[in-house]
N, C-alpha and C. Protein backbone atom coordinates (compact mmCIF):
# COMPACT_ATOMS: atom_id res chain seq x y z
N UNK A 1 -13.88 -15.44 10.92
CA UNK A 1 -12.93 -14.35 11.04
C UNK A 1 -13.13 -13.69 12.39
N UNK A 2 -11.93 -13.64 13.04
CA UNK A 2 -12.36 -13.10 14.32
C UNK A 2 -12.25 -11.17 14.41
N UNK A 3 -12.85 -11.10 15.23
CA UNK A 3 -13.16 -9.54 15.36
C UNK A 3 -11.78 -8.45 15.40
N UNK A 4 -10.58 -9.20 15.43
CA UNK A 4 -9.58 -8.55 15.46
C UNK A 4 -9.20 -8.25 14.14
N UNK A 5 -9.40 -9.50 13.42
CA UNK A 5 -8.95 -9.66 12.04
C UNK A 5 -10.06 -8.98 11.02
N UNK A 6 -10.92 -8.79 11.31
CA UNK A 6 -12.38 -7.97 10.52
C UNK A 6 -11.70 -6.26 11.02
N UNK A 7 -11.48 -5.97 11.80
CA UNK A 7 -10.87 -4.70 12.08
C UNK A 7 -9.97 -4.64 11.49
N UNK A 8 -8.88 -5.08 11.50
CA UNK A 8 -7.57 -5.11 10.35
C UNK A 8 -8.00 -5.05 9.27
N UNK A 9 -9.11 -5.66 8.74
CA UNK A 9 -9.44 -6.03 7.01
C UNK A 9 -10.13 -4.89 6.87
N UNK A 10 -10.75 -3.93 7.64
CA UNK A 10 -11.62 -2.55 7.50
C UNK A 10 -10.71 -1.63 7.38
N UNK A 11 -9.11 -1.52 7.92
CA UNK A 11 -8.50 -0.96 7.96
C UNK A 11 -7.58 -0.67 6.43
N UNK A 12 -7.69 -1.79 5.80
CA UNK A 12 -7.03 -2.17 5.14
C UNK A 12 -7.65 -1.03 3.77
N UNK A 13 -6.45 -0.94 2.85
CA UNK A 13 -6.80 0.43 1.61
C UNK A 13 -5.63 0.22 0.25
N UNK A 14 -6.13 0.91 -0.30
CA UNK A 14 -5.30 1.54 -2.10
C UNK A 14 -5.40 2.02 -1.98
N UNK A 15 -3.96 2.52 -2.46
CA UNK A 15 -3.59 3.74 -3.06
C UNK A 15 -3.40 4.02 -4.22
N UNK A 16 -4.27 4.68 -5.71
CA UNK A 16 -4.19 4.75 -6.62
C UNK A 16 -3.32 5.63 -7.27
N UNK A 17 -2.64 5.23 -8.15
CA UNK A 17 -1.44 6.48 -8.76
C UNK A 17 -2.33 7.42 -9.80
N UNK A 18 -3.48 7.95 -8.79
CA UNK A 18 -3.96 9.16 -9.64
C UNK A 18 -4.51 9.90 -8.60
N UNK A 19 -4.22 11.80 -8.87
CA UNK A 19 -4.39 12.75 -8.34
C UNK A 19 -6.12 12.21 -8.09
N UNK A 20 -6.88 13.10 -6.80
CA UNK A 20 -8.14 13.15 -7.22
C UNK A 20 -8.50 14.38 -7.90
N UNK A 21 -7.89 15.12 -8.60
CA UNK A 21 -7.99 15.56 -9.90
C UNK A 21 -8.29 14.85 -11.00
N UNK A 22 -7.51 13.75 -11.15
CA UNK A 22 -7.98 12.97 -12.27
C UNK A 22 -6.44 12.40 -12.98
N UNK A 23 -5.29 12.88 -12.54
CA UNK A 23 -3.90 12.94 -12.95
C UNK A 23 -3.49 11.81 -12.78
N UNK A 24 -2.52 11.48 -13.81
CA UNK A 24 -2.04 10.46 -13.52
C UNK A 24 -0.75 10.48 -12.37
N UNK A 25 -0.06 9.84 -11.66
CA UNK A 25 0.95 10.01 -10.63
C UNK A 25 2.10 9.83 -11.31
N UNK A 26 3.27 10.58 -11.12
CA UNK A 26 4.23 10.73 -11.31
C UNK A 26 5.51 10.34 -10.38
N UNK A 27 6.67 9.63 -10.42
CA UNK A 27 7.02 8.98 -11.67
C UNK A 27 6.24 7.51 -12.07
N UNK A 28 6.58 7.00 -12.69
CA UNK A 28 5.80 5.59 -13.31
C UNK A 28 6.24 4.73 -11.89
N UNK A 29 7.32 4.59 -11.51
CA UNK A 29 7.65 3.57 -10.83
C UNK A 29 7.59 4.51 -9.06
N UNK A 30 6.56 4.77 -9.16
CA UNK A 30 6.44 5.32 -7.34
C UNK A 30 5.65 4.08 -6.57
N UNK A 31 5.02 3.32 -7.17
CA UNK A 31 4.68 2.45 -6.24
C UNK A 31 5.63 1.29 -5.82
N UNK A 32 6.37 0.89 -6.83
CA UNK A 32 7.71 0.37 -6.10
C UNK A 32 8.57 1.13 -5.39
N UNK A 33 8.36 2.60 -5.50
CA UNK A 33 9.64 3.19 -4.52
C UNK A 33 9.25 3.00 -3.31
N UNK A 34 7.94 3.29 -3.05
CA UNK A 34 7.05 3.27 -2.16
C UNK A 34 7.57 2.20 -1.27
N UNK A 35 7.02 1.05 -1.64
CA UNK A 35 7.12 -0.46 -1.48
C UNK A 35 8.51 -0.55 -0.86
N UNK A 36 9.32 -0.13 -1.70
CA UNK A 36 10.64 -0.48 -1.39
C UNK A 36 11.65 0.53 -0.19
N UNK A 37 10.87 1.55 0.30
CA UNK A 37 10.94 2.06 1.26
C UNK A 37 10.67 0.94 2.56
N UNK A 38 9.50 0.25 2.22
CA UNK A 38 9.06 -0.36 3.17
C UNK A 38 9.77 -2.12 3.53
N UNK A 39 10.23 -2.00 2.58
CA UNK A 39 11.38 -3.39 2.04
C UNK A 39 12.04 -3.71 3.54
N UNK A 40 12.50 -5.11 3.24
CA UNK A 40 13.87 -5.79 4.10
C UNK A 40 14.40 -6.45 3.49
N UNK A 41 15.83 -6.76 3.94
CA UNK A 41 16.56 -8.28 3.24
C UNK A 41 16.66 -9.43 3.36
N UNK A 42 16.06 -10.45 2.89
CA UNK A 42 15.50 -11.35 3.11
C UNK A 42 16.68 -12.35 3.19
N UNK A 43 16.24 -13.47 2.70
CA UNK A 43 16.89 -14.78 2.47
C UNK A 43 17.93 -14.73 1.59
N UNK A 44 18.87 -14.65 1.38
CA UNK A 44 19.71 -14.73 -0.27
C UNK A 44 20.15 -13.25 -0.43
N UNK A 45 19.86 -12.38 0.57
CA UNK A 45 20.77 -11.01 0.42
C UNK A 45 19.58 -10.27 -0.59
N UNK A 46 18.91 -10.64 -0.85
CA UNK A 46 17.59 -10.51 -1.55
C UNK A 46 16.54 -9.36 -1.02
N UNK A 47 16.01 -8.42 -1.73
CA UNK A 47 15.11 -7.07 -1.03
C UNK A 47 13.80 -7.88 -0.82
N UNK A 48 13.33 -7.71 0.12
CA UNK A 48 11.76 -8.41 -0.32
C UNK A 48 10.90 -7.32 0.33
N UNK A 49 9.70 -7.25 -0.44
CA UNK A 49 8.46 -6.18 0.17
C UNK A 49 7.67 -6.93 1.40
N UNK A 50 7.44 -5.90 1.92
CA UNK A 50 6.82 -6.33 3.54
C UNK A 50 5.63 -6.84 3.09
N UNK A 51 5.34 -8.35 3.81
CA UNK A 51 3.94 -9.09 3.64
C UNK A 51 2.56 -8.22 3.80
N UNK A 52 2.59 -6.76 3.95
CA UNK A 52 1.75 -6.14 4.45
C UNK A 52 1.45 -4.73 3.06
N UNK A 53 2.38 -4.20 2.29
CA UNK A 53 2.30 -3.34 1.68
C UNK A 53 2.71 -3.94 0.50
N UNK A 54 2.22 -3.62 -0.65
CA UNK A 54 2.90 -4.42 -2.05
C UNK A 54 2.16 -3.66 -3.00
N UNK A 55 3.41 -3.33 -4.22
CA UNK A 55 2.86 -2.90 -5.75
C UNK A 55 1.92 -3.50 -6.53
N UNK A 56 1.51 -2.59 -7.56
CA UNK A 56 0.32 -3.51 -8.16
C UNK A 56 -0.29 -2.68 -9.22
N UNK A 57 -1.47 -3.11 -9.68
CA UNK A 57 -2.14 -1.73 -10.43
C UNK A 57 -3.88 -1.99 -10.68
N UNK A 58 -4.30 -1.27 -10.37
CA UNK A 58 -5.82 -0.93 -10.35
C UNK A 58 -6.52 -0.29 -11.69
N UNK A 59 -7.27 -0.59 -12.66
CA UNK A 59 -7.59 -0.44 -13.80
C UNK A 59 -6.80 0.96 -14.22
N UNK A 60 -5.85 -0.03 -14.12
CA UNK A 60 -4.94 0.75 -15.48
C UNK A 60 -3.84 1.83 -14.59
N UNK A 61 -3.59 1.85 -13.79
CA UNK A 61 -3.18 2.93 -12.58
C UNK A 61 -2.31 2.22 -11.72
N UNK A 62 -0.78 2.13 -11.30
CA UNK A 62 0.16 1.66 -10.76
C UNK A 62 -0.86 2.43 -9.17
N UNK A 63 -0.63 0.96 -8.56
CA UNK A 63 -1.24 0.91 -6.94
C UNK A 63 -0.29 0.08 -5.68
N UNK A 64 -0.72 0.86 -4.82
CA UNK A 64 0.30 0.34 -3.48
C UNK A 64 -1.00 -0.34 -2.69
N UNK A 65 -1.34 -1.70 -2.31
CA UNK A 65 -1.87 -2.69 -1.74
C UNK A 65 -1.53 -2.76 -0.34
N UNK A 66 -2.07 -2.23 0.66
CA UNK A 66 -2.11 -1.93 2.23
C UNK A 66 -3.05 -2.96 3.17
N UNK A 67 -2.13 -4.37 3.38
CA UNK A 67 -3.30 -4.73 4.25
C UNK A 67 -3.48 -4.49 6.00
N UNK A 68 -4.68 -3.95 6.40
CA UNK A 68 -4.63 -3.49 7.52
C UNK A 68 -4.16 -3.84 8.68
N UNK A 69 -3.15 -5.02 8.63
CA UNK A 69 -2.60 -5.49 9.34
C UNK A 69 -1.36 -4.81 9.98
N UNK A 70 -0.43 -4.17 8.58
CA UNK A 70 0.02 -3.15 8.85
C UNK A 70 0.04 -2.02 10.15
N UNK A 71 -1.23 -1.92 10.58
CA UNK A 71 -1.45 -0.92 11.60
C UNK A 71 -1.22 -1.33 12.71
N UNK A 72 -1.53 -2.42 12.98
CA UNK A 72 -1.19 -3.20 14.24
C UNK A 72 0.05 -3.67 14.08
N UNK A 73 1.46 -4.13 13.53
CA UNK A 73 2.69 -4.24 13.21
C UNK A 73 3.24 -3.38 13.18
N UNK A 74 3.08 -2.30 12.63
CA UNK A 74 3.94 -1.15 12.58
C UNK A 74 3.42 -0.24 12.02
N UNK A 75 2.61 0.55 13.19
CA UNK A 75 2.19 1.88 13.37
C UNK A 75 2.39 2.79 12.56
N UNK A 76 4.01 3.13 12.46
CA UNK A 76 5.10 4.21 11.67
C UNK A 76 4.59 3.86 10.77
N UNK A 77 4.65 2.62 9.75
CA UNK A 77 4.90 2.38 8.95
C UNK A 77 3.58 2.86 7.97
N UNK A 78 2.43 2.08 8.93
CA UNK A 78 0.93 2.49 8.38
C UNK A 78 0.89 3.88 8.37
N UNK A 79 1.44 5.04 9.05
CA UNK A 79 0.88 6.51 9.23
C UNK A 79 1.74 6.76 7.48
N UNK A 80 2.99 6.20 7.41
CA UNK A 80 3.86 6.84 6.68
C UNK A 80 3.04 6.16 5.27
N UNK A 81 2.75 5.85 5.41
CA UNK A 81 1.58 5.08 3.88
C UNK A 81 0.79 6.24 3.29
N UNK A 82 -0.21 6.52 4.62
CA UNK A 82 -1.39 6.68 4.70
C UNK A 82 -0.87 8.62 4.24
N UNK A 83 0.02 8.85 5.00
CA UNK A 83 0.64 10.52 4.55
C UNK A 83 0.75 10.67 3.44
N UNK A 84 1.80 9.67 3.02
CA UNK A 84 2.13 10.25 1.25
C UNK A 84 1.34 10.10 0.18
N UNK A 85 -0.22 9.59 0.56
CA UNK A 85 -1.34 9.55 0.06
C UNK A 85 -1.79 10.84 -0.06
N UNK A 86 -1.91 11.22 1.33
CA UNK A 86 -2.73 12.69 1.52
C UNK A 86 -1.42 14.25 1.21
N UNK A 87 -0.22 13.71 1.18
CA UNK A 87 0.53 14.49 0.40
C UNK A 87 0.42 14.75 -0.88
N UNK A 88 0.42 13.76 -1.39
CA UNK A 88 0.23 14.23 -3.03
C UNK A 88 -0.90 13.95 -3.71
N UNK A 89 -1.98 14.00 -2.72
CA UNK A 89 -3.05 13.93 -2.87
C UNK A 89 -4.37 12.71 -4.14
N UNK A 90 -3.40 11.70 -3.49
CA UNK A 90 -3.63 10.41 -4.33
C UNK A 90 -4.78 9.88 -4.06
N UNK A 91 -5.68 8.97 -4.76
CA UNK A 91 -7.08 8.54 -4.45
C UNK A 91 -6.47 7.74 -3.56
N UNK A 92 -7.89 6.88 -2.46
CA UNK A 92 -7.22 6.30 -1.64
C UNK A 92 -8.94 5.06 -1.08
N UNK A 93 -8.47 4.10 -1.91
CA UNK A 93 -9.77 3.04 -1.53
C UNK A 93 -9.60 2.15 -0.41
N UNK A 94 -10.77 2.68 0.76
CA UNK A 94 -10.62 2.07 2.08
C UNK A 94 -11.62 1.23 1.76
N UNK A 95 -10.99 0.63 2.81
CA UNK A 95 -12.55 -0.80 3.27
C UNK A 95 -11.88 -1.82 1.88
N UNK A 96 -10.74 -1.87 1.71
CA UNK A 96 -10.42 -2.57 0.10
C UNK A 96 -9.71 -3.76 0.76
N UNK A 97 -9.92 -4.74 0.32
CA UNK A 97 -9.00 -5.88 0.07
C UNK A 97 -7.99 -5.71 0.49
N UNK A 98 -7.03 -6.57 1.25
CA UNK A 98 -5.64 -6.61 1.66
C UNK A 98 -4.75 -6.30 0.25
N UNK A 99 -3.39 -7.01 -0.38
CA UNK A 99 -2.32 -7.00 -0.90
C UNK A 99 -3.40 -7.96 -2.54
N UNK A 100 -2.87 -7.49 -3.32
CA UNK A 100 -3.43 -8.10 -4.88
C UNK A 100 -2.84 -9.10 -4.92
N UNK A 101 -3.31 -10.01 -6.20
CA UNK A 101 -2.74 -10.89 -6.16
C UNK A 101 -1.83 -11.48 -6.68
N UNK A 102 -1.21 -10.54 -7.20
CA UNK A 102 -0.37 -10.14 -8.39
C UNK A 102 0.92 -9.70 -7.20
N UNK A 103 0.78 -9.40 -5.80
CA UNK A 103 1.97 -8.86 -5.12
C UNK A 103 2.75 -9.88 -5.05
């Protein structure tokens, strides 16, 4: 792994659909809105989620999958992640794994 790509993968985080209060996140489907903010139209007129951000869920908790690659592609895109985390004050696991495997 080269040193560019170990920096990207350090970069890389979850976002858990729970307050660090302990709350669950509201509505059920925010990690697809999320996602689908971040969307394009693909092949077939078709929405597809960016190879970089994708839905998912973390024991038991709807999760948005951030791989740090993101940051180096599109800047905006990574800050605008990383905000609506610290807006609604969502847990947020760095140093995590790229996209699940389930994206």
């Amino acid at each position: 792994m080269s040193s560019e790509s170990e920096a990207a993968h350090s970069r890389s985080f979850i976002i858990v659909g729970q307050t660090t209060a302990g709350k669950r996140f509201r509505p059920s489907d925010w990690a697809e809105r999320l996602c689908g903010a971040l969307s394009a139209f693909g092949s077939g007129k078709r929405v597809q989620y960016s190879p970089y951000v994708g839905p998912g869920e973390l024991d038991g908790y709807k999760a948005v999958f951030v791989d740090g690659q993101l940051e180096e592609f599109e800047p905006m895109a990574y800050r605008f992640v990383l905000h609506f985390a610290q807006d609604n004050d969502l847990r947020v696991l760095e140093n995590s794994c790229g996209l699940s495997p389930d994206s």
